[in-house]
Protein backbone atom coordinates (compact mmCIF):
# COMPACT_ATOMS: atom_id res chain seq x y z
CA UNK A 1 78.94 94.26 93.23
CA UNK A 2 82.29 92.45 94.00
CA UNK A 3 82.33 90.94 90.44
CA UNK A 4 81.89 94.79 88.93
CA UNK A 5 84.66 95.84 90.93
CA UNK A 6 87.01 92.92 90.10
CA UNK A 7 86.22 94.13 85.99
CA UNK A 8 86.73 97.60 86.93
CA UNK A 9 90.53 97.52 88.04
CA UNK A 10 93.46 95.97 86.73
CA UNK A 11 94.85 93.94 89.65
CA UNK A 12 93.24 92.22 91.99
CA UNK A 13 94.61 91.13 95.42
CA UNK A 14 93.36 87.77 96.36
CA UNK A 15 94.16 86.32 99.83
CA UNK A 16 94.51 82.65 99.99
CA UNK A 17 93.51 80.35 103.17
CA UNK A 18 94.25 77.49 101.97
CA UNK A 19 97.10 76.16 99.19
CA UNK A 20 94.13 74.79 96.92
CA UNK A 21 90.76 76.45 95.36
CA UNK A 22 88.67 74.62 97.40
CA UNK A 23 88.70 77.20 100.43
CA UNK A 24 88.28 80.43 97.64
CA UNK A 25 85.65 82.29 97.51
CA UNK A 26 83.12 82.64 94.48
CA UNK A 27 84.82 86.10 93.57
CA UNK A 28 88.40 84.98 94.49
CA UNK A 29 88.12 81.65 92.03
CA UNK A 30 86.52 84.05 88.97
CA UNK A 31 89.29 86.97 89.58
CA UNK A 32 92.37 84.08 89.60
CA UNK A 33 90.72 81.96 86.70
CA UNK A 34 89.46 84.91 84.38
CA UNK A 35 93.17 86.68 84.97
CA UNK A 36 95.44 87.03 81.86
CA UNK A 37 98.49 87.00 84.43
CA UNK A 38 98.42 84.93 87.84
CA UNK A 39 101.65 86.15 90.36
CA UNK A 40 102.46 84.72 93.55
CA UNK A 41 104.62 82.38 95.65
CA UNK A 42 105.68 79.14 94.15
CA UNK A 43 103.66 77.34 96.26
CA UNK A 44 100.36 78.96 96.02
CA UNK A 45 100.79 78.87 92.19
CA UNK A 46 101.50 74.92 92.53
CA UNK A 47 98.35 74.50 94.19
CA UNK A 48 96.37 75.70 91.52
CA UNK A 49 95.21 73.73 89.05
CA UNK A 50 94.08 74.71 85.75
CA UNK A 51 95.26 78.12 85.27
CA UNK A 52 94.48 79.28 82.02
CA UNK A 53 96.67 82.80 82.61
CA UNK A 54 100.65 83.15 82.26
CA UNK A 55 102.21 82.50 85.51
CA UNK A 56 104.81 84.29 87.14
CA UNK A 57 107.02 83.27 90.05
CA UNK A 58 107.02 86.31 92.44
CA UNK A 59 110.88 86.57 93.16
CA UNK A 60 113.10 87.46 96.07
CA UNK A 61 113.58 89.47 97.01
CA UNK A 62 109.83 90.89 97.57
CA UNK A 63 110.40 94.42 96.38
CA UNK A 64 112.29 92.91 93.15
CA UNK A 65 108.67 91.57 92.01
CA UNK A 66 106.41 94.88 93.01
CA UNK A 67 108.66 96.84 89.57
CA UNK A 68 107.76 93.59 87.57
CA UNK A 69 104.28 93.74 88.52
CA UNK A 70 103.85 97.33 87.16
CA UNK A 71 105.17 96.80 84.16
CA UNK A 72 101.71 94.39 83.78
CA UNK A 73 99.74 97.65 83.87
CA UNK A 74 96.87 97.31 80.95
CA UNK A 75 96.54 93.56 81.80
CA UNK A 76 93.97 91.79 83.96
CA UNK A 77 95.99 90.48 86.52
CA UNK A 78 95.70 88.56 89.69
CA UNK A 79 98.68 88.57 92.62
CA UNK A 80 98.61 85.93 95.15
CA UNK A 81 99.20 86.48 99.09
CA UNK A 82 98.71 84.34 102.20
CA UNK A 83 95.01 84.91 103.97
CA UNK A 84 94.43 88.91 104.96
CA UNK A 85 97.03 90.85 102.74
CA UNK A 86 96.35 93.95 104.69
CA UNK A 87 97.25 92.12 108.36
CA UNK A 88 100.94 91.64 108.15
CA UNK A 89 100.67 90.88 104.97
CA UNK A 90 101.84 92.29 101.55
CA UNK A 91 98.56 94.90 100.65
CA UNK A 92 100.00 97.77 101.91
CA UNK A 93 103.34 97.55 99.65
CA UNK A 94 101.22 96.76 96.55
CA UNK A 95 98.29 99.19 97.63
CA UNK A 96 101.26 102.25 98.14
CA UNK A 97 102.75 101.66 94.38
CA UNK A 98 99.69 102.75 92.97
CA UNK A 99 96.65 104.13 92.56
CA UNK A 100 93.57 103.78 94.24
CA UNK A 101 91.38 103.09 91.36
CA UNK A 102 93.74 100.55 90.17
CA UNK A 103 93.24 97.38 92.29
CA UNK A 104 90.93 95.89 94.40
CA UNK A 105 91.72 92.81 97.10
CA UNK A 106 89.71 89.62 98.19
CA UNK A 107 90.98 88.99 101.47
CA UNK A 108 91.12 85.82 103.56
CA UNK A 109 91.33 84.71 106.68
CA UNK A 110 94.48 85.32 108.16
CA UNK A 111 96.25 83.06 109.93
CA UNK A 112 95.94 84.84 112.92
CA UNK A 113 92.24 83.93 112.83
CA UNK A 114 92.94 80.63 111.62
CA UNK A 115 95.31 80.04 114.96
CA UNK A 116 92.31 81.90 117.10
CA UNK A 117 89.80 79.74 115.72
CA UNK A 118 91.99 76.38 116.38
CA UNK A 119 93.11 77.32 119.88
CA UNK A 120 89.42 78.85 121.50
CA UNK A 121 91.21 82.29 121.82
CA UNK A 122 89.56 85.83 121.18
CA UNK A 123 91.36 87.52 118.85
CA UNK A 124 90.85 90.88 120.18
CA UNK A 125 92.52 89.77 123.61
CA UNK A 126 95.52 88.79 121.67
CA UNK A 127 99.07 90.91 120.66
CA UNK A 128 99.66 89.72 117.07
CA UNK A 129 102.96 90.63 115.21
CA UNK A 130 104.97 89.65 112.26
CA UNK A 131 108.60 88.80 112.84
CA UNK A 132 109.58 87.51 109.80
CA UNK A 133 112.66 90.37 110.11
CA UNK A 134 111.91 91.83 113.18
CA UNK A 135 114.29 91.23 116.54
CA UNK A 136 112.26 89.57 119.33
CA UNK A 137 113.18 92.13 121.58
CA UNK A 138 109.44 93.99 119.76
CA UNK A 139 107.64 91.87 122.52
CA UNK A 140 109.41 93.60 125.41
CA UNK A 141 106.96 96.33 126.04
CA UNK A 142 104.00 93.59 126.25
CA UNK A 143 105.64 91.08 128.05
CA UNK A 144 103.42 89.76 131.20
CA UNK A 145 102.37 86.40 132.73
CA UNK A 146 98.93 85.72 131.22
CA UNK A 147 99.10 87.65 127.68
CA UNK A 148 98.78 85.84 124.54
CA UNK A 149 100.45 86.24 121.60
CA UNK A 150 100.38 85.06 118.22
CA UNK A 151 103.23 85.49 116.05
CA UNK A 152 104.64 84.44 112.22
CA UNK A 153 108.29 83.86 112.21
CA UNK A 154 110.55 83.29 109.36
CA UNK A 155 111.24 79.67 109.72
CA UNK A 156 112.36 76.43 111.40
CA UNK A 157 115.87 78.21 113.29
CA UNK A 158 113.26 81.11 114.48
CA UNK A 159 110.91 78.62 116.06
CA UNK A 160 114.03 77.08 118.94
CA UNK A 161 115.28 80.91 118.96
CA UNK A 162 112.21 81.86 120.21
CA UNK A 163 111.46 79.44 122.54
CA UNK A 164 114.89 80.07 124.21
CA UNK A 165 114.61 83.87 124.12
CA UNK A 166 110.92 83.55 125.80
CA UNK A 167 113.05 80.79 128.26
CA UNK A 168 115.93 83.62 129.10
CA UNK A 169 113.21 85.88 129.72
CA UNK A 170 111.96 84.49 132.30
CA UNK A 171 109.07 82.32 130.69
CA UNK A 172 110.31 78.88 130.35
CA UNK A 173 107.28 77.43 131.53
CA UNK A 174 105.23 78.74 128.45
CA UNK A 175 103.88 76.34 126.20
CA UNK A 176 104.48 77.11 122.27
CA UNK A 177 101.93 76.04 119.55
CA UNK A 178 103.47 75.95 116.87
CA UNK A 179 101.31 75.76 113.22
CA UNK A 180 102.94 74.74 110.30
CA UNK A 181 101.41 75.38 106.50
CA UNK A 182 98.35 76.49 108.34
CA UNK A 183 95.19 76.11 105.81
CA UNK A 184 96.71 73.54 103.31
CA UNK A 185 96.62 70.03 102.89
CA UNK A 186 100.21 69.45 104.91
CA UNK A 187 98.72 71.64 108.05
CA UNK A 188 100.50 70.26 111.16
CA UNK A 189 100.03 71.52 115.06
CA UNK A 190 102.74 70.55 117.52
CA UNK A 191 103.40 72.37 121.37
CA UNK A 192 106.15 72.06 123.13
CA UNK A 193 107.28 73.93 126.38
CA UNK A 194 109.89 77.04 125.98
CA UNK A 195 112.42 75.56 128.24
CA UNK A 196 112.00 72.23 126.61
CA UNK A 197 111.72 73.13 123.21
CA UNK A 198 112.32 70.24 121.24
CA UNK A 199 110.54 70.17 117.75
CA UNK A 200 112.64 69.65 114.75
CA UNK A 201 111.37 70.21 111.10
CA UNK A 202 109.17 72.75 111.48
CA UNK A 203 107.56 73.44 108.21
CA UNK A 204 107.67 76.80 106.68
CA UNK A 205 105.10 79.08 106.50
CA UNK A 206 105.13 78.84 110.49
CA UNK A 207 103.04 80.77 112.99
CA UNK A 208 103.49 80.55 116.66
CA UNK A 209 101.18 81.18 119.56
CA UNK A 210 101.74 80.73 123.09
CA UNK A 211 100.60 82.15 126.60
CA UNK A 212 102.87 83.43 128.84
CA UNK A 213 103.96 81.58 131.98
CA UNK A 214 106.64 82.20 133.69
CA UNK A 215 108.32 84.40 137.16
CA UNK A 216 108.98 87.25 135.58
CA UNK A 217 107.14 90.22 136.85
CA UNK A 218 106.23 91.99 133.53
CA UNK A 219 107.12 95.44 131.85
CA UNK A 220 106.47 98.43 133.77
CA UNK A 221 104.30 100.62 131.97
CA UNK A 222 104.56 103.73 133.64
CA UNK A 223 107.07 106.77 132.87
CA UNK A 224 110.31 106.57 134.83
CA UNK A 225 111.56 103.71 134.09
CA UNK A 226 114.22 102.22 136.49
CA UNK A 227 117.48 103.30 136.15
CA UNK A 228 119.06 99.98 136.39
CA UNK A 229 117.47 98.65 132.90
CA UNK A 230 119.27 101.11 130.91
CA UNK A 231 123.29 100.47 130.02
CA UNK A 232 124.26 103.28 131.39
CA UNK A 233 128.15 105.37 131.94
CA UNK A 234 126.17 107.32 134.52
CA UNK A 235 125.66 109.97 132.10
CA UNK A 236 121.34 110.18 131.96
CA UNK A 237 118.54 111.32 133.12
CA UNK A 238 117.65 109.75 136.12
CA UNK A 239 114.38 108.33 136.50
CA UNK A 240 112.58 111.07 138.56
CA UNK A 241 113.20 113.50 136.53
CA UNK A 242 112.59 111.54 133.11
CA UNK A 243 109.28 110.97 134.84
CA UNK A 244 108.93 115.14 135.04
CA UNK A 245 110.64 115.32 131.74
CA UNK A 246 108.02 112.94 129.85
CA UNK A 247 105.28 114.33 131.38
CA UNK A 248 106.62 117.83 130.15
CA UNK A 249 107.32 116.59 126.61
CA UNK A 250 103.60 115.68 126.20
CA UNK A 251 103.87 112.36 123.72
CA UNK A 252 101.09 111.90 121.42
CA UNK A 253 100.60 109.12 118.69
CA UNK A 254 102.45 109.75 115.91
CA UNK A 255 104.71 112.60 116.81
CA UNK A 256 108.36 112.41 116.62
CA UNK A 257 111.16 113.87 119.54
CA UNK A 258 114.51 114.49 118.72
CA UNK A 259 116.63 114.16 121.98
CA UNK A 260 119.69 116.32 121.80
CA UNK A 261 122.75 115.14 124.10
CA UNK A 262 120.95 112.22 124.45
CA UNK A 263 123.21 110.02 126.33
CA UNK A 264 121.90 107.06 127.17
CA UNK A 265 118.99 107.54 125.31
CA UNK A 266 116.98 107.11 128.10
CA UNK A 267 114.50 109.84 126.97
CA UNK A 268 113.87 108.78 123.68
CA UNK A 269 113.70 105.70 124.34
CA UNK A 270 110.35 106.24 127.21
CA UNK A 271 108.96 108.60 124.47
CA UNK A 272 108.71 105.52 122.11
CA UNK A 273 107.22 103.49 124.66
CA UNK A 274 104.70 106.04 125.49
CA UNK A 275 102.67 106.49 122.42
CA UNK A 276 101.49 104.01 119.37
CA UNK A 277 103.77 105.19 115.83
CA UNK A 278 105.73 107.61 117.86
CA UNK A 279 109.28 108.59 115.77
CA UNK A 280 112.72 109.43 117.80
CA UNK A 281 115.43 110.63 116.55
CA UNK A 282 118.91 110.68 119.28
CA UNK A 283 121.77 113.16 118.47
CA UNK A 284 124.68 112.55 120.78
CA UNK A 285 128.39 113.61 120.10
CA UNK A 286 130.47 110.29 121.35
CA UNK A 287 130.43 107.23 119.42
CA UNK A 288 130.43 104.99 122.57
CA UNK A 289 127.05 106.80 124.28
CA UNK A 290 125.55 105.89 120.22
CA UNK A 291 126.55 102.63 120.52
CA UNK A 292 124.99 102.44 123.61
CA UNK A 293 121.73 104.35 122.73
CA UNK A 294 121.16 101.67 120.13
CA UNK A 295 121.82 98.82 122.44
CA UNK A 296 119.31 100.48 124.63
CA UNK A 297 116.78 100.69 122.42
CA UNK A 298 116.91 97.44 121.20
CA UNK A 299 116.82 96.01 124.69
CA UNK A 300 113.13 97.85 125.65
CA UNK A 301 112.12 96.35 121.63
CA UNK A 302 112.45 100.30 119.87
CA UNK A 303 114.83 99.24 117.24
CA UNK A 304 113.45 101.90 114.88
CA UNK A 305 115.23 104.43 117.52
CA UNK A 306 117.26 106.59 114.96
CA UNK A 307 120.22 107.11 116.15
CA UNK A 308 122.68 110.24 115.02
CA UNK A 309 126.38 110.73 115.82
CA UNK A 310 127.33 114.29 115.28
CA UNK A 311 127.62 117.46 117.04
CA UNK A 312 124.00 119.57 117.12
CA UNK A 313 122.98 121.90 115.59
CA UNK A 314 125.12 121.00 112.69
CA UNK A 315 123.72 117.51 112.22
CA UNK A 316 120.51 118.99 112.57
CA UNK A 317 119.42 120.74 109.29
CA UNK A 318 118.39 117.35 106.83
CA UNK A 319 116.64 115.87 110.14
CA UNK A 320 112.66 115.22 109.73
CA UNK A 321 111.32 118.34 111.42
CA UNK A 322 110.21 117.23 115.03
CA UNK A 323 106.87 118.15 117.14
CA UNK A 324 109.42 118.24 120.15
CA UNK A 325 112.73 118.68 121.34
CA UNK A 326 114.62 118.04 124.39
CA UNK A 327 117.82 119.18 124.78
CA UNK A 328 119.26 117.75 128.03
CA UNK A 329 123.28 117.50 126.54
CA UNK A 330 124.01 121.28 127.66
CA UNK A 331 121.91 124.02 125.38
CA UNK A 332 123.98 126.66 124.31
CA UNK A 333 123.21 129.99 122.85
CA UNK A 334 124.26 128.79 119.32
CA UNK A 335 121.91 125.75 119.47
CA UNK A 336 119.15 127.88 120.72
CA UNK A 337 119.23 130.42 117.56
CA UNK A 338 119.35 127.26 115.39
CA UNK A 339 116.44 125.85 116.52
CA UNK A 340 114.24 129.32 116.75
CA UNK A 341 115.04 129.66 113.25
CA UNK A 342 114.28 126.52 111.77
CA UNK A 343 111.67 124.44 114.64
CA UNK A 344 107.90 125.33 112.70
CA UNK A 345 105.76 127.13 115.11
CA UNK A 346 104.09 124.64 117.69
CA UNK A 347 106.90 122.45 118.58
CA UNK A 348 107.03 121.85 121.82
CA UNK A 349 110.97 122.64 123.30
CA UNK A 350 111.83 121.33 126.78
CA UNK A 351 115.18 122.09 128.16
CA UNK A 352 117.03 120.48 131.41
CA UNK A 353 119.68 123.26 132.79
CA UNK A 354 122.23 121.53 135.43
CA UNK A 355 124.96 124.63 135.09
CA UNK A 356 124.92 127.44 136.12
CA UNK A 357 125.67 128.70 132.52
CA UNK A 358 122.90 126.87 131.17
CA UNK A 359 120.38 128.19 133.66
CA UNK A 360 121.16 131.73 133.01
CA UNK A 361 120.26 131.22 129.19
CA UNK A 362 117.02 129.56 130.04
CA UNK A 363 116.11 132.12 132.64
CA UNK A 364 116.87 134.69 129.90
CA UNK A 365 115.18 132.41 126.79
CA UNK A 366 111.86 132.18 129.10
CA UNK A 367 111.84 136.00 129.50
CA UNK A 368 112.13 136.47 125.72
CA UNK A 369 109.51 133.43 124.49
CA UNK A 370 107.82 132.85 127.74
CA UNK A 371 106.94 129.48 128.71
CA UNK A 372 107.59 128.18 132.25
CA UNK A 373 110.22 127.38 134.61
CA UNK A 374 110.59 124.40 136.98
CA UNK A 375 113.20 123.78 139.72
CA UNK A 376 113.96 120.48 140.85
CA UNK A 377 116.02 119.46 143.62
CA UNK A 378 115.75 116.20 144.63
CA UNK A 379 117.53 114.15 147.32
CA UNK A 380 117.73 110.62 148.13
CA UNK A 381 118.73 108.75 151.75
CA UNK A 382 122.25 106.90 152.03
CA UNK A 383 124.33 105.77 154.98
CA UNK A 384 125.70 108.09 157.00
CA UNK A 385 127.97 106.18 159.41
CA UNK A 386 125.46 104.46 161.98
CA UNK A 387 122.16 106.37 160.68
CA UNK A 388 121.29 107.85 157.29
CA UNK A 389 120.96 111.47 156.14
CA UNK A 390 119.75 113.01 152.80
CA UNK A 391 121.83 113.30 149.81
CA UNK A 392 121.06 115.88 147.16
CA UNK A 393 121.23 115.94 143.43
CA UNK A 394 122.35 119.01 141.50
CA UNK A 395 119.44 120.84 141.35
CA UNK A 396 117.85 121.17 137.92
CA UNK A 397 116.08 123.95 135.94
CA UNK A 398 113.59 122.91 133.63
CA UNK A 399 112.45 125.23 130.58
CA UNK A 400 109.55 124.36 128.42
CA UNK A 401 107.92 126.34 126.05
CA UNK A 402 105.71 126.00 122.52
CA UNK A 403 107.35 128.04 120.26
């Protein structure tokens, strides 16, 4: 059945585990050695003896090689990747440039497994990632004492920057295994501790795994985060009402929020954190509150926080449409008309009234397009000469409605 499927399409995907043909499979070896056109990385091309097929360097950058490959269409071709190319791997590029009918892949193990396997871990207890180019501030939002992770990394500088971002974290007294060439015949483990990193040489392709250890307390998980993590001017949403604004908002997988006056970015930033492949999109007028949106972002690992500088609802109208809004900047009567007339039916609008001004227009917008209408006044103790009385916020009117 695999060999029929192999004849059937073009290109075939084959997933290496080790840099030789001893670890392929029966249906790997036959799609690589039958193949009128072998691509891949230098290495895993070096490995293989005896190709009878044109060989062709896969270049750098990646994308550069994915146009070269499709100009092999009408060929029998075979493309090279490291263990599962559909687990942080390269499959889902290749797999998106064309169509279904015209590949098929042979996966191996990936070197996730292959670190599982080594190490006596279950792989289902385990946060993997890839951060060839991503920041390690990703990890934030799973950071604990006791989880596991297992990540790639780009290469020998990555492996001591690691190790003393995990240190600076707070978990200097994880230990780091660190796998080098994992699978071929130059396969090396070494650990060292991340406050004592001192490996040199580490051998690229490199995969890390370590367990967290440390006195840091972990990532709190719920809505409302505390105030005091965000880089703030004092212009936000504190963190009761985020809590009452999040909960509002409704975040579901996949969806995406703009947050309009966004601030700190405070909002946006929870509603990533909520849900898995949420989108956010911040719109805030002042450069310095974008700057710092972005730094906030980064800083709770939601670097894909889009961030726009520009007045709304002008900056609005080439925007992906949203499946929610909050507006917590000031709404005004022009914003409101732009967004009835362009937000699809069912997006979800929430909108936090602090002015007087405001208030009226959501007391008069709820009338109109119903929806309901929450006060909030909240107060919080402080000193008060010898004893302590209450101090209260400026009450807030919240408006949400599904339009």
């Amino acid at each position: 059945m695999v060999g029929a499927l192999v004849k059937s399409n073009w290109l075939t995907i084959v997933g290496l585990h080790q840099d030789g043909p001893d670890g392929l499979s029966r249906a790997s070896h036959r799609a690589i050695y039958e193949a009128e056109v072998v691509m891949g990385p230098p290495r895993h091309l070096a490995a293989l003896p005896g190709l009878t097929g044109e060989t062709i360097e896969w270049p750098v950058p990646f994308a550069d090689g994915v146009d070269r490959l499709l100009g092999l269409r009408g060929r029998k071709v075979a493309v090279l990747v490291s263990g599962d190319p559909f687990w942080f791997g390269a499959g889902r590029v290749l797999a998106n440039a064309l169509t279904p009918d015209e590949w098929v892949a042979l996966p191996g193990p990936s070197v996730f497994s292959l670190v599982a396997a080594r190490l006596g871990w279950a792989l289902e207890a385990v946060q993997c990632r890839g951060l060839h180019a991503a920041p390690f501030e990703r990890l934030v939002p799973e950071l604990a004492p006791g989880e596991m992770f297992i990540v790639t990394l780009r290469d020998d500088p990555a492996v001591a920057a690691l190790a003393g971002w995990l240190a600076g974290q707070g978990y200097g007294q994880s230990v780091l295994h660190v796998f080098e060439r994992l699978g071929g015949p130059d396969a090396r483990h070494r650990s060292a501790s991340a406050d004592g990193f001192d490996l040199v040489d580490v051998a690229h392709p490199v995969t890390v795994a370590f367990e967290l250890a440390g006195r840091a307390g972990g990532f709190p998980r719920a809505s409302g985060k505390a105030d005091d993590l965000f880089e703030s001017d004092g212009q936000m949403t504190k963190r009761p009402m985020r809590a009452l604004t999040l909960s509002a908002l409704q975040p579901r997988p996949g969806q995406r929020l703009w947050d309009i006056g966004a601030g700190t970015g405070s909002i946006a930033v929870e509603w990533l954190l909520s849900a898995p492949r949420t989108e956010a999109v911040a719109i805030e007028l002042r450069a310095d509150r974008a700057g710092r949106i972005a730094r906030n972002a980064k800083r709770f690992g939601q670097d894909q926080l889009r961030v726009i500088e520009g007045d709304a609802p002008a900056c609005l109208a080439d925007l992906p449409l949203p499946d929610a809004v909050f507006v917590g900047g000031g709404l005004t009567a022009e914003l409101l008309t732009w967004l009835e007339a362009h937000l699809p039916a069912g997006t979800l609008l929430v909108v936090n009234a602090v002015t007087l001004e405001t208030e009226a227009l959501v007391v008069a917008a709820q009338a109109r397009l119903g929806g309901s209408l929450l006060k909030v006044e909240l107060s919080q103790s402080q000193a008060l000469g010898k004893f302590r009385g209450w101090a209260s916020s400026f009450p807030v009117v919240q408006w949400s409605v599904t339009l």
